[in-house]
Protein backbone atom coordinates (compact mmCIF):
# COMPACT_ATOMS: atom_id res chain seq x y z
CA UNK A 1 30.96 -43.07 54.99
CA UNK A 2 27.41 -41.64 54.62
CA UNK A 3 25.75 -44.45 57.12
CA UNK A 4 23.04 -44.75 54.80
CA UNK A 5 22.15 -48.07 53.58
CA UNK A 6 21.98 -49.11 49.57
CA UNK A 7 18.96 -49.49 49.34
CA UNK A 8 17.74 -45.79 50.77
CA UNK A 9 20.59 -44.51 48.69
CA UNK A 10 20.36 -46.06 45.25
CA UNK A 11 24.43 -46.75 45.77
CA UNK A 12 24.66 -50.37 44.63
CA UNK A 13 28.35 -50.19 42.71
CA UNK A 14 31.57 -48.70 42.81
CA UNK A 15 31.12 -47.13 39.20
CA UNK A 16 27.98 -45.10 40.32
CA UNK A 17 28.55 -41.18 40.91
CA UNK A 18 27.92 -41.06 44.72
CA UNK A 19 27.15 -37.29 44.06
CA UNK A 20 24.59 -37.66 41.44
CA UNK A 21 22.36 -39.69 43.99
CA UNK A 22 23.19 -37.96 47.35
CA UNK A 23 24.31 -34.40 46.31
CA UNK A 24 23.46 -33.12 49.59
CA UNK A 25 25.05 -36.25 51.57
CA UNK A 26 27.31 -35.43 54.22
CA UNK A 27 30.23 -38.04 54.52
CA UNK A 28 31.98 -39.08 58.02
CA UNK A 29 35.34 -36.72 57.46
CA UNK A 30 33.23 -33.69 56.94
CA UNK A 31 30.84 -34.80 59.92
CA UNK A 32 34.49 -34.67 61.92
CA UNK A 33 35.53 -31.52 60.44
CA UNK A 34 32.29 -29.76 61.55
CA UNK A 35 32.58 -30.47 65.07
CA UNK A 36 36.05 -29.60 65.37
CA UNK A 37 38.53 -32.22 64.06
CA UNK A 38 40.38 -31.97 61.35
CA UNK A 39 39.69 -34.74 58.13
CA UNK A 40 42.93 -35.90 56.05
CA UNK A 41 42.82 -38.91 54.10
CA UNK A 42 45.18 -40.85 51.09
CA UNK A 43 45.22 -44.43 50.08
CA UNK A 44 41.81 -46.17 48.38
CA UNK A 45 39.53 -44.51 50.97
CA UNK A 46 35.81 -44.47 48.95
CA UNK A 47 37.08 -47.04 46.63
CA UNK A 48 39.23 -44.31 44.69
CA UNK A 49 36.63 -42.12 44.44
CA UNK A 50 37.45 -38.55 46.43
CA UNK A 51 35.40 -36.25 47.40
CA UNK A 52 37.24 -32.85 48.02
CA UNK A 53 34.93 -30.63 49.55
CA UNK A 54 34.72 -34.21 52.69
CA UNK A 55 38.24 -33.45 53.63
CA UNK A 56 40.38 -30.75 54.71
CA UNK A 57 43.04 -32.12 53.25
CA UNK A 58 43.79 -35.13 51.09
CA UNK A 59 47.41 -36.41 49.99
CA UNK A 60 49.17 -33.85 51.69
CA UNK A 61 52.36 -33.21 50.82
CA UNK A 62 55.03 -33.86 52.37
CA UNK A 63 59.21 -33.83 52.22
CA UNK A 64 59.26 -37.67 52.88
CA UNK A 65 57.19 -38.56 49.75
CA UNK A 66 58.54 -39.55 47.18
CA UNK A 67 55.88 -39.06 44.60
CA UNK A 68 53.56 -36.05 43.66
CA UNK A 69 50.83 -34.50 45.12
CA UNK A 70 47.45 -35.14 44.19
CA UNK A 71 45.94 -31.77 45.10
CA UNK A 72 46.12 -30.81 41.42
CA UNK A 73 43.98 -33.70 40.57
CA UNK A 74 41.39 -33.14 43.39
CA UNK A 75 40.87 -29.27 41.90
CA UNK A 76 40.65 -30.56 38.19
CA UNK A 77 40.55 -34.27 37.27
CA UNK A 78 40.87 -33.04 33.76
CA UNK A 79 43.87 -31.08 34.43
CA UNK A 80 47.03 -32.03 32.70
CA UNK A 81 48.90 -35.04 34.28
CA UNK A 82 51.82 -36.86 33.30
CA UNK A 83 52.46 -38.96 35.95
CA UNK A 84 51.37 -42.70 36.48
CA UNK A 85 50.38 -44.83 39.51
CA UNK A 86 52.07 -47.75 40.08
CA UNK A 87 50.83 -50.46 42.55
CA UNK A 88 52.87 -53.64 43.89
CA UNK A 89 51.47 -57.03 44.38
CA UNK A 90 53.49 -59.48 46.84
CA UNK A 91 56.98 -59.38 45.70
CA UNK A 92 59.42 -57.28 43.96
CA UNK A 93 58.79 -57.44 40.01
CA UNK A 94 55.11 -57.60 40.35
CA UNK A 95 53.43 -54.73 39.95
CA UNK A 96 51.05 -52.59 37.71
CA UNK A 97 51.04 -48.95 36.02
CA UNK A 98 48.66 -47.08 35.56
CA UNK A 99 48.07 -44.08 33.18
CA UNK A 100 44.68 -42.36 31.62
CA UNK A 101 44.25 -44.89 28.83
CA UNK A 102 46.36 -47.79 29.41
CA UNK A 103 47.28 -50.50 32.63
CA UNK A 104 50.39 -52.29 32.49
CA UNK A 105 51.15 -55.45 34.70
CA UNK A 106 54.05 -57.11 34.92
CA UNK A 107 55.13 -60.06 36.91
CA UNK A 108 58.26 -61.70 38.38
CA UNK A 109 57.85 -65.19 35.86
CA UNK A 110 58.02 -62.50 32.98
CA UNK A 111 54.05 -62.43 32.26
CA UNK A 112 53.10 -59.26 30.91
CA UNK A 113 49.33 -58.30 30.16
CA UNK A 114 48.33 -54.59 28.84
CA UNK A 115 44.56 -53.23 28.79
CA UNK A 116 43.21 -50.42 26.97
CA UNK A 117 41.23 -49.05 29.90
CA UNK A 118 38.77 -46.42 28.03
CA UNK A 119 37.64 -48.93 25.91
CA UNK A 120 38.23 -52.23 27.83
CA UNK A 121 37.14 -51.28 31.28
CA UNK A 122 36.79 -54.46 32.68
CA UNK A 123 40.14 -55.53 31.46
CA UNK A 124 39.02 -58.11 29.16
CA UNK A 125 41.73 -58.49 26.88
CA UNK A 126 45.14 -58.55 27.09
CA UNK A 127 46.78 -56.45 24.22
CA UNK A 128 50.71 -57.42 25.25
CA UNK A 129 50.59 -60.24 22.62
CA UNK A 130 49.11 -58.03 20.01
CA UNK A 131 51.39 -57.62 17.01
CA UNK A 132 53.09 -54.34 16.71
CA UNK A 133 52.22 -53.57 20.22
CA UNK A 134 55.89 -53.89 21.64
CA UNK A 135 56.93 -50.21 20.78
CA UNK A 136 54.12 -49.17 23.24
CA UNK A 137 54.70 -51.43 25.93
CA UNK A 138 58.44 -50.24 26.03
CA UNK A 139 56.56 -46.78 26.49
CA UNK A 140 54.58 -48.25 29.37
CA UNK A 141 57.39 -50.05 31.15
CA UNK A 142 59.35 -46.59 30.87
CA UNK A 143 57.47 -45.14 33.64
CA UNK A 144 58.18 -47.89 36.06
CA UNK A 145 61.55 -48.19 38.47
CA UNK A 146 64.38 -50.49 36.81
CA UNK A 147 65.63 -51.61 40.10
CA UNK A 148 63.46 -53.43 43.10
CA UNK A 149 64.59 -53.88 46.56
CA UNK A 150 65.41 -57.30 47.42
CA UNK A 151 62.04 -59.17 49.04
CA UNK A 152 62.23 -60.15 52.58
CA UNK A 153 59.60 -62.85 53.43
CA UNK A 154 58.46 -62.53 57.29
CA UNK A 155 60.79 -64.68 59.51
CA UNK A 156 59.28 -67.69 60.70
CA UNK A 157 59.48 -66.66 64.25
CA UNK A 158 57.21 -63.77 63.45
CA UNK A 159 54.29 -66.15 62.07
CA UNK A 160 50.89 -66.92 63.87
CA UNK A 161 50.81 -69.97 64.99
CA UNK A 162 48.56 -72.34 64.09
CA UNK A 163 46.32 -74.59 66.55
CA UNK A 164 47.43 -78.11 65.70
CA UNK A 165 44.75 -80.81 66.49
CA UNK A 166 45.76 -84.22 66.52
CA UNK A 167 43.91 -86.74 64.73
CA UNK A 168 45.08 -90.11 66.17
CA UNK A 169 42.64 -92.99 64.51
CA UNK A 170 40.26 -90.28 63.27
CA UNK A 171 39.84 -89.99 60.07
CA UNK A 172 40.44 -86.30 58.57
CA UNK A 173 38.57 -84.26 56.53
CA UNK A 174 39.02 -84.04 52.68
CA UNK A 175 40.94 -80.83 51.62
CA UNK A 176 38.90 -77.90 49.69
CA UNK A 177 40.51 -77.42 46.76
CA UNK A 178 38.78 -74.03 46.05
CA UNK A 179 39.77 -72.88 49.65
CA UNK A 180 42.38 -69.83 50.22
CA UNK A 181 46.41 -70.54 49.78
CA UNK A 182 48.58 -69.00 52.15
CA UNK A 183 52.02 -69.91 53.37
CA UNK A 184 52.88 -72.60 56.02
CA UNK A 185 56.34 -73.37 57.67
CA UNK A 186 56.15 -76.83 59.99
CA UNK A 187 58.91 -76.75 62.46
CA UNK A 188 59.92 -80.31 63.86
CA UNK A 189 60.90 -79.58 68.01
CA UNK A 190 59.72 -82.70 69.11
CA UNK A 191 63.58 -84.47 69.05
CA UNK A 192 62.67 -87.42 66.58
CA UNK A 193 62.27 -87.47 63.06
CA UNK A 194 58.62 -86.36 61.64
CA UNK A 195 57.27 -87.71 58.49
CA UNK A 196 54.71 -85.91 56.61
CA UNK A 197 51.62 -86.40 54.23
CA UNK A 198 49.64 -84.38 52.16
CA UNK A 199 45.65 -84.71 51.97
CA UNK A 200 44.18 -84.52 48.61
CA UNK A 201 40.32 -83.52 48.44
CA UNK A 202 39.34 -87.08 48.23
CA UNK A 203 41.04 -87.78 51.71
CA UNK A 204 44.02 -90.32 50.12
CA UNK A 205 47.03 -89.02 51.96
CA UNK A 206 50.25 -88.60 49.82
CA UNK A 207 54.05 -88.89 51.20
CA UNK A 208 55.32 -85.60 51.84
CA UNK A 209 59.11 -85.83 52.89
CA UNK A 210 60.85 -86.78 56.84
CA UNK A 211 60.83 -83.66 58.21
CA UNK A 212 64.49 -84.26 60.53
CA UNK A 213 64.52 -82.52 64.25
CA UNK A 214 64.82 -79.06 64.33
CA UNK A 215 63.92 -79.07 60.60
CA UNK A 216 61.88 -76.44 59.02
CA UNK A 217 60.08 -77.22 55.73
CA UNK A 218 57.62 -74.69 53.77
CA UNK A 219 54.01 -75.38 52.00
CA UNK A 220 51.07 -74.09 50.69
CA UNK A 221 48.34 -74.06 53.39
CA UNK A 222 45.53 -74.80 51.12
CA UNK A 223 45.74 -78.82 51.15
CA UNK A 224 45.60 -79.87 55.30
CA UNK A 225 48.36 -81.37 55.82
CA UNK A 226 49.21 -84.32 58.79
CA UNK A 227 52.09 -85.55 60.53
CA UNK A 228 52.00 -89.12 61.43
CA UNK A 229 51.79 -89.54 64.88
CA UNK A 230 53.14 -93.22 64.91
CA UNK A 231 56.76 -91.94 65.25
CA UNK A 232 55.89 -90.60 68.45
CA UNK A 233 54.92 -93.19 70.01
């Protein structure tokens, strides 16, 4: 936002006051704002740190939100608040809450972990299992909706598709078992039965079901998986 580099500005971490190094700094909304533009901004713009005077306005309000406005905040960040934020990870049920002292995170399998956030900043350890610490937990989870829309996953017609590269008498390269999961639906359109394997990361394929014709079947996308070819031939 300031186009300066970390190592003219001393900025090496989120936690460092960007003001107390560059008090003079002038950051890309205010650049726009001085030649004419006007600068509004929400969300997790400078890593939730926001600097007022940057913007001409910030969390505006407006009759289609739903929650408060932040304005109050942005004048005073010591000025009285009694709200919470509440973030949402992947589904319905998942989700944390946020106050001044204490983050609350719940998820769908019924895992619940609590962190005292003034003195546990880095969210070491979970108080939820802490004797006597159900009465405040209820508190927490008070803040939080008691009903979640229903999740819709993303049809399978609106999916990218994925390049598929035939192996034949190849041999196919080991799985990385550290490597990033997402979501995979294989879709059999080829009129004849499919069967599948699974790669582990030593290469030793493992049975993975007959997927029929016009068949859809879901998987993780971290370990590659193969069809075997032989049935079309």
């Amino acid at each position: 936002m300031t186009g300066i580099s970390p190592h003219v500005s001393g900025l090496y971490d989120n936690r460092q006051k960007m003001r107390q190094r560059m008090p003079d700094a002038e950051l890309l909304p205010k650049h726009f704002s001085n030649h004419g533009y006007w600068s509004a901004g929400s969300g997790k713009l400078l890593h939730y740190f926001i600097d007022a005077d940057s913007w001409d306005e910030y969390y505006p309000p407006k009759e289609t939100c739903d929650g408060p406005s932040l304005v109050l905040l942005l004048n005073n960040a010591e000025a009285d608040w009694p709200h919470v934020s509440i973030s949402y990870l992947g589904r319905s049920g998942n989700y944390g809450r946020s106050g001044r002292r204490y983050r609350y995170i719940a998820c769908d399998n019924g895992d619940e972990e609590v962190y005292d956030i003034e003195t546990d900043r880095y969210e070491w350890t979970n108080l939820a299992a802490k004797p006597g610490f159900a009465e405040k937990i209820a508190e927490l989870k008070s803040h939080v909706p008691d009903n979640f829309a229903k999740y819709e996953g993303a049809s399978i017609d609106s999916l990218p598709k994925l390049k598929w590269i035939p192996l034949n008498d190849k041999k196919a390269p080991a799985s990385e078992s550290d490597s990033p999961k997402f979501d995979v639906h294989f879709t059999n359109k080829r009129g004849k039965p499919v069967r599948m394997f699974q790669m582990n990361d030593e290469g030793v394929l493992k049975p993975y079901g007959t997927l029929e014709t016009g068949w859809s079947k879901p998987a993780c996308g971290a370990p590659r998986s193969r069809l075997d070819d032989r049935r079309f031939r």
